[in-house]
N, C-alpha and C. Protein backbone atom coordinates (compact mmCIF):
# COMPACT_ATOMS: atom_id res chain seq x y z
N UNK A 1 0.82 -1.19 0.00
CA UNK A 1 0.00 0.00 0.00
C UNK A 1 0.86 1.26 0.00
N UNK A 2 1.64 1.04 0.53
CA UNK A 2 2.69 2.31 0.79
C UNK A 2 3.34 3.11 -0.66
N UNK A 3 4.11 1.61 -1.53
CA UNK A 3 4.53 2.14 -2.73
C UNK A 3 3.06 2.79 -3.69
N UNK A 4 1.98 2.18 -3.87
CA UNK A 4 0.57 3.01 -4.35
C UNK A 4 1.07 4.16 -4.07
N UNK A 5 0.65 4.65 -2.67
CA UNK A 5 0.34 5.82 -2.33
C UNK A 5 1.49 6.86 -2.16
N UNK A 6 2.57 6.67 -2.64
CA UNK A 6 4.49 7.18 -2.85
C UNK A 6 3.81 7.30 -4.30
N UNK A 7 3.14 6.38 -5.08
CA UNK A 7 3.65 6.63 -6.81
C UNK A 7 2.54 7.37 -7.53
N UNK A 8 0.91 7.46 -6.61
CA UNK A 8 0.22 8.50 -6.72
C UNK A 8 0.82 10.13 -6.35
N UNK A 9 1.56 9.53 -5.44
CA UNK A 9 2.05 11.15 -4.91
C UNK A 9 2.64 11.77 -5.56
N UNK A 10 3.80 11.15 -6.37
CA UNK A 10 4.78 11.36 -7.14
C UNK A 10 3.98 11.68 -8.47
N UNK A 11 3.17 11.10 -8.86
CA UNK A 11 2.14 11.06 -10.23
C UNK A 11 1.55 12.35 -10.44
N UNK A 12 0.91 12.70 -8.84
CA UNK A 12 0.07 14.18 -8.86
C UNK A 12 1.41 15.44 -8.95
N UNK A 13 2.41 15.34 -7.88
CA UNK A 13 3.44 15.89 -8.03
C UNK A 13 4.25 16.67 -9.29
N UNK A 14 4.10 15.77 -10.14
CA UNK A 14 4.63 15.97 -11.38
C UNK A 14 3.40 16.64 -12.31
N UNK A 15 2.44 16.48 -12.15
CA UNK A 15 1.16 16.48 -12.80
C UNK A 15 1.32 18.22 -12.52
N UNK A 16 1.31 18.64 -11.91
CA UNK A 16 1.82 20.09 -11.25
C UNK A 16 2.45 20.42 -11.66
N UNK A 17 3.55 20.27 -11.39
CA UNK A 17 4.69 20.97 -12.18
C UNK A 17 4.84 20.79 -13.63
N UNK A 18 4.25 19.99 -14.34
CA UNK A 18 4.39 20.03 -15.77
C UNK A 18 3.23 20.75 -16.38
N UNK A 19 2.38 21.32 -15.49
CA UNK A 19 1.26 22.09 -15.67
C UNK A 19 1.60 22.90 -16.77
N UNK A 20 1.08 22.78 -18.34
CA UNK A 20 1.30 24.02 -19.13
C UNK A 20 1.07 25.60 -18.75
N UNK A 21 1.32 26.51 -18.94
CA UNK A 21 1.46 28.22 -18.50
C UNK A 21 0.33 28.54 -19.40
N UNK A 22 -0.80 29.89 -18.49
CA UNK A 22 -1.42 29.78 -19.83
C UNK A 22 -1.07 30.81 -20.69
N UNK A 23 -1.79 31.04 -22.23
CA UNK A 23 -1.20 31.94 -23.26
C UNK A 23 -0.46 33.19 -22.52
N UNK A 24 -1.67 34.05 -21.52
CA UNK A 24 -1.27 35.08 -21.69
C UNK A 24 -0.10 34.98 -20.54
N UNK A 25 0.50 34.07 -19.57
CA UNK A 25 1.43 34.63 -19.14
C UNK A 25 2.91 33.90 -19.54
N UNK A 26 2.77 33.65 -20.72
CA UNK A 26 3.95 33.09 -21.25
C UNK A 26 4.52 34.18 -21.85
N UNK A 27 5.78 35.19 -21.75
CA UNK A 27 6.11 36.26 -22.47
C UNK A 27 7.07 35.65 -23.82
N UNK A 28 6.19 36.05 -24.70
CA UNK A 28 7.35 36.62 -26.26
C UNK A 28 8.00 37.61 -26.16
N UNK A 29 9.49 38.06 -26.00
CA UNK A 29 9.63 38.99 -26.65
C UNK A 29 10.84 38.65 -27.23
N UNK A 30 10.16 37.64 -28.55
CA UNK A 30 11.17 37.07 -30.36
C UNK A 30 11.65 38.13 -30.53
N UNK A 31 10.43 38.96 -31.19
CA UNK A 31 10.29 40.21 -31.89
C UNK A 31 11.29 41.46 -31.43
N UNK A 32 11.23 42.05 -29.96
CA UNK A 32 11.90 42.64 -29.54
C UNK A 32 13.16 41.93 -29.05
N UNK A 33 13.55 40.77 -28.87
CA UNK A 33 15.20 40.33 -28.74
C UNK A 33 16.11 41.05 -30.29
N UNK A 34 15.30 40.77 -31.44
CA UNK A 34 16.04 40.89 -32.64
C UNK A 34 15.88 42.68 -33.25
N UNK A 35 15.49 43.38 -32.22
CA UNK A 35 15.21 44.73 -32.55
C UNK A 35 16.97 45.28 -32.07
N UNK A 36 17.28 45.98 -32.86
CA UNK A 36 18.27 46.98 -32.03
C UNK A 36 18.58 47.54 -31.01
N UNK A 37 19.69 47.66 -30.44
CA UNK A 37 19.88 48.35 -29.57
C UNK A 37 20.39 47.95 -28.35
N UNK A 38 20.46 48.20 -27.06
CA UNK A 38 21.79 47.39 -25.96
C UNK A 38 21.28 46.10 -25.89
N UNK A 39 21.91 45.42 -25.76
CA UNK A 39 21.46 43.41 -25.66
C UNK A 39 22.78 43.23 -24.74
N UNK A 40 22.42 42.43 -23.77
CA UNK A 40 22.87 41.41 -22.88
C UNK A 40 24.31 41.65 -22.75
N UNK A 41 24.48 41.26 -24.25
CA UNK A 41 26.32 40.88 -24.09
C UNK A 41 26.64 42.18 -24.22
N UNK A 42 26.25 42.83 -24.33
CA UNK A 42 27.04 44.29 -24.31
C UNK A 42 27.02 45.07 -23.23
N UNK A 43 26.96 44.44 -22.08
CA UNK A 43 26.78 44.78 -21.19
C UNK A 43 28.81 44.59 -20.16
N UNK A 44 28.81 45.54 -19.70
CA UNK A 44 30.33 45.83 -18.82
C UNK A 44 30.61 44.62 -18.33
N UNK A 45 31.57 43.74 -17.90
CA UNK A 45 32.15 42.53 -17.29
C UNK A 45 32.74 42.90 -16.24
N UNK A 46 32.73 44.61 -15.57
CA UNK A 46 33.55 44.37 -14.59
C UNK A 46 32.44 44.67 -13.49
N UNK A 47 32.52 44.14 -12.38
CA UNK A 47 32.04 43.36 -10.94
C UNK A 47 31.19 44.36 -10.63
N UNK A 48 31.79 46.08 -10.43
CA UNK A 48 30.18 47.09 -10.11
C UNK A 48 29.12 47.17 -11.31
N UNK A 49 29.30 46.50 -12.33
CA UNK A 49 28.39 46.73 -13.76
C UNK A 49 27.62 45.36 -12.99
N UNK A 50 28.14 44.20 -13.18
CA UNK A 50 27.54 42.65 -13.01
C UNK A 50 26.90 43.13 -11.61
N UNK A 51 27.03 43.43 -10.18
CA UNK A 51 26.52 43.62 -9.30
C UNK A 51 25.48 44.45 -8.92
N UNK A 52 24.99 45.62 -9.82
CA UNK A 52 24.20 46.36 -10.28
C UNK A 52 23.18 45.61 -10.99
N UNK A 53 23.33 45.05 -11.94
CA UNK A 53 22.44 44.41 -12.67
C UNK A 53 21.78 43.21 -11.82
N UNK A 54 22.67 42.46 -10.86
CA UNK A 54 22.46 41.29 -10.12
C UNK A 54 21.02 41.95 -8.91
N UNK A 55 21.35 43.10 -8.67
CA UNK A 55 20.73 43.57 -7.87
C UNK A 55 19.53 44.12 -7.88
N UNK A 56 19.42 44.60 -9.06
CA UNK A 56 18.27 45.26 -10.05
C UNK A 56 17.38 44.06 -10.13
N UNK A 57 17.94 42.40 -10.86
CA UNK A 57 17.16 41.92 -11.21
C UNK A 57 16.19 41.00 -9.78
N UNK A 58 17.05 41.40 -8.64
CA UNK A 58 16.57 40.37 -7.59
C UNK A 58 15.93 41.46 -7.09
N UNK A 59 15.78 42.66 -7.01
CA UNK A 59 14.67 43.55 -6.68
C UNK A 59 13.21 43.57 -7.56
N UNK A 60 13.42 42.92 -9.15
CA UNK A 60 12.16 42.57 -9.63
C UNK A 60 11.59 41.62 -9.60
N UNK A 61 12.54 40.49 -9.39
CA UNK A 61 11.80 39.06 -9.07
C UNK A 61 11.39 38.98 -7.60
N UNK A 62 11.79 39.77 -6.87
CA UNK A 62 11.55 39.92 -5.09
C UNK A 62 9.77 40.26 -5.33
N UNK A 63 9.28 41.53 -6.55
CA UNK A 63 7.96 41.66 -6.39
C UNK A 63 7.29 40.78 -7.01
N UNK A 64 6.54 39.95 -6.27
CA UNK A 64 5.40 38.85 -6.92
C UNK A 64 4.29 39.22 -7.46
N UNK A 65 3.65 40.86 -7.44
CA UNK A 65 3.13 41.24 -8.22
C UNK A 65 3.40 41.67 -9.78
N UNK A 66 4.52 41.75 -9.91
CA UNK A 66 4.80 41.94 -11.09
C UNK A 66 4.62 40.78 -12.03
N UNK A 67 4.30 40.64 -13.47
CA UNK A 67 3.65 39.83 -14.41
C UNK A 67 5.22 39.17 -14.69
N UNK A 68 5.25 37.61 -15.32
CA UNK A 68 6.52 37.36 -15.76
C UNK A 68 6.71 38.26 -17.35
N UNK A 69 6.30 38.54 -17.70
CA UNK A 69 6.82 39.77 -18.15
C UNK A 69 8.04 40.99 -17.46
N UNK A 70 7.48 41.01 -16.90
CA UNK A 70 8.37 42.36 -16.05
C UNK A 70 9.30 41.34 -15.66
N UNK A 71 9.00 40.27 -14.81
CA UNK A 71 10.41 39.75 -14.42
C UNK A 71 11.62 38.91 -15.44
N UNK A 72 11.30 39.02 -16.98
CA UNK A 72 11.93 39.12 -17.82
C UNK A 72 12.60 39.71 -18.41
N UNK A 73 12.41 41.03 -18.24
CA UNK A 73 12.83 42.43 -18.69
C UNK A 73 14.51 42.56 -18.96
N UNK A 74 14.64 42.62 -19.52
CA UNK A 74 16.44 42.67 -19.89
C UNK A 74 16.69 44.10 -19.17
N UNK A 75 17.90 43.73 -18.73
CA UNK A 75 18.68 44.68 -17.85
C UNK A 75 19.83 44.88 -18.04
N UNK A 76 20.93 45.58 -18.42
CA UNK A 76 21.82 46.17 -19.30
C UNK A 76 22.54 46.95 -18.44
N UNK A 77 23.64 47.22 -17.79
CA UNK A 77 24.18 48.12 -17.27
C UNK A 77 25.57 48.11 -17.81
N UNK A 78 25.72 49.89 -18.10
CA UNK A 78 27.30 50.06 -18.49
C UNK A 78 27.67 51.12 -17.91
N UNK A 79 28.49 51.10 -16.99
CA UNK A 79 29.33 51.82 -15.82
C UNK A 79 27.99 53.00 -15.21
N UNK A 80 27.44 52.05 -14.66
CA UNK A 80 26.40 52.52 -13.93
C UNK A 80 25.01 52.86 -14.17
N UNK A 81 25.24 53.05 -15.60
CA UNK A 81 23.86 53.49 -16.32
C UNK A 81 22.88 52.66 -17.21
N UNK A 82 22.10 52.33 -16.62
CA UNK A 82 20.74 51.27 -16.66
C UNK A 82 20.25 51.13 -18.25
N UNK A 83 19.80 50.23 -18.91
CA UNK A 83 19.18 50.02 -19.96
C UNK A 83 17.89 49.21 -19.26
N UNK A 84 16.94 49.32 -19.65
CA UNK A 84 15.42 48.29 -19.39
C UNK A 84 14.47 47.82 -20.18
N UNK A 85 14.62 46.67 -20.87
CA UNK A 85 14.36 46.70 -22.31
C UNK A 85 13.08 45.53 -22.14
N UNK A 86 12.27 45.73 -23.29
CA UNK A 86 11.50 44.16 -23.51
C UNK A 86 9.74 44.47 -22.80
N UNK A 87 8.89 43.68 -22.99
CA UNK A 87 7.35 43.81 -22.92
C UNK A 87 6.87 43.96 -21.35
N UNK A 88 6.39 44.31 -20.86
CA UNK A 88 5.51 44.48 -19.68
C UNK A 88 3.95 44.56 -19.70
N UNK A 89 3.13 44.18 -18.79
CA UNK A 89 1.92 44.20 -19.47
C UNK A 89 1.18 45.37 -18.63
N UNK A 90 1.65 46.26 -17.94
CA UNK A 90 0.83 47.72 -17.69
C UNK A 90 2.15 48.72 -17.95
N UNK A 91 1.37 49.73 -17.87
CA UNK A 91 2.08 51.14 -17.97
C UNK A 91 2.65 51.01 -16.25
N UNK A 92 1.45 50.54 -15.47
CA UNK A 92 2.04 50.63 -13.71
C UNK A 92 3.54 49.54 -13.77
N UNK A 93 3.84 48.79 -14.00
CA UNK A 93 4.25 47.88 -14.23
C UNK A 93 5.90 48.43 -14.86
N UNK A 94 5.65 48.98 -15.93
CA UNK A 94 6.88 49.32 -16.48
C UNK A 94 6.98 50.70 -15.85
N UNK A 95 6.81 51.35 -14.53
CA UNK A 95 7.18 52.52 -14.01
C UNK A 95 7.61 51.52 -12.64
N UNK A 96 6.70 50.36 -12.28
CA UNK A 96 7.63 49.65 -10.86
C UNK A 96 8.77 49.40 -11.58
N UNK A 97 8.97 48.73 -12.57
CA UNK A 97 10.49 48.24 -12.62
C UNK A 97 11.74 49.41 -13.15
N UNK A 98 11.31 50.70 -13.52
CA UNK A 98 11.58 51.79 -13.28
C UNK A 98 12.56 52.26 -11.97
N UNK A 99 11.26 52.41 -11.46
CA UNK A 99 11.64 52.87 -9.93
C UNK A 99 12.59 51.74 -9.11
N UNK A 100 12.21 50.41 -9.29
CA UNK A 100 13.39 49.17 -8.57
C UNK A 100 14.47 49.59 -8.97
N UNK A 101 14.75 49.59 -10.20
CA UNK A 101 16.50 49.89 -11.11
C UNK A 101 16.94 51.40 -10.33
N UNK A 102 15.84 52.45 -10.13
CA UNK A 102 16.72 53.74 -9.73
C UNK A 102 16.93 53.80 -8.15
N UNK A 103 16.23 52.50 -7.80
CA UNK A 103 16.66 52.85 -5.99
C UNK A 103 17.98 51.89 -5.31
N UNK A 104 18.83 51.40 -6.29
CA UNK A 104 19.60 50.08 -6.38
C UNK A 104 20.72 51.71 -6.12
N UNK A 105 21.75 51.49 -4.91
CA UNK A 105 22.47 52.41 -4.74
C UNK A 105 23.91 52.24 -5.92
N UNK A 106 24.76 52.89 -6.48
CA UNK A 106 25.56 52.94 -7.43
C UNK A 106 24.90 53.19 -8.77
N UNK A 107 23.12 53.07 -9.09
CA UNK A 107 22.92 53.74 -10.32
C UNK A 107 23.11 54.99 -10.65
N UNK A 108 23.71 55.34 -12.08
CA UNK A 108 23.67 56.46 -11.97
C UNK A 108 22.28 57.06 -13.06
N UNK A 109 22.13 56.41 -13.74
CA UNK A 109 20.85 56.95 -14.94
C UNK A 109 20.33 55.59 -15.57
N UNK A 110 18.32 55.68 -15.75
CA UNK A 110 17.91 54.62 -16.30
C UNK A 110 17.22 55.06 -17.00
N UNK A 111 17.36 54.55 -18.49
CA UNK A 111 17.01 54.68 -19.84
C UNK A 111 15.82 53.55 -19.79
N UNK A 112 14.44 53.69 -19.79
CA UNK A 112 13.40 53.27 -19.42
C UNK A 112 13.06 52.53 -21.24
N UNK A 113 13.49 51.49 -21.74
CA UNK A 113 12.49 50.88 -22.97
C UNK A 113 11.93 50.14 -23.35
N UNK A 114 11.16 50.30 -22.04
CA UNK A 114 10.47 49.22 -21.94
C UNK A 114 8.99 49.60 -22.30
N UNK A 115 8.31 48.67 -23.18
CA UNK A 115 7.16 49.01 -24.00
C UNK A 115 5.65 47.67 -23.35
N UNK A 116 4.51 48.00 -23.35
CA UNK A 116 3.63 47.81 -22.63
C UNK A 116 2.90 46.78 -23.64
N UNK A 117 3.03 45.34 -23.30
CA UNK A 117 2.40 44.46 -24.39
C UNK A 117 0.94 44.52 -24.44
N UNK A 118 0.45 44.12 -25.90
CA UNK A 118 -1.03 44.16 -26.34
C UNK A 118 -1.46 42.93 -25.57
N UNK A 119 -2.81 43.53 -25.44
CA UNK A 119 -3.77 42.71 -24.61
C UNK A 119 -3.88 41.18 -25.78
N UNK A 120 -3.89 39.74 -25.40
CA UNK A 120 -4.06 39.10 -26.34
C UNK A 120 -5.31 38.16 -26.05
């Protein structure tokens, strides 16, 4: 009886976690990865650039209100100064992750381009 009720557990367990996401909170942004402009690797390698950014991004995943959208948001820093790129799904939304990036101490300026996805 024991192994049953271990391989139901394990059965539902998984059944969960393989749970498909639905449409709308699965973020695309194909379209905007292949648009121009600061991307990832162009981002500074030295330790106050990487620690800035490290910090930025654990201040947006820290808010659970924010859509995985927002907590996707590409984050870009070069000697202090913020890039914020990619879809969000409110205008409130892309002014929180705004405000997270400018209260991270060592920023010096954040270039906000982050654009507000269509309702689908």
């Amino acid at each position: 009886m024991r192994k049953q009720t271990w391989m139901a557990l394990l059965t539902f367990s998984l059944a969960l976690g393989l749970a498909p996401m639905r449409a709308q909170d699965k973020p695309d942004n194909t379209r905007v990865n292949r648009d121009s402009g600061d991307t990832a690797d162009q981002q500074k390698m030295n330790k106050a650039d990487r620690e800035l950014a490290a910090q930025i991004r654990k201040a947006i995943m820290a808010d659970k209100s924010l859509s995985t959208y927002a907590h996707n948001s590409k984050i870009i820093v070069q000697n202090g100064a913020v890039t914020l790129r990619g879809p969000v799904r409110t205008d409130d939304e892309r002014q929180a992750v705004e405000q997270k990036a400018k209260t991270i101490a060592g920023v010096t300026a954040v270039d906000n381009q982050l654009t507000v996805a269509p309702k689908q």
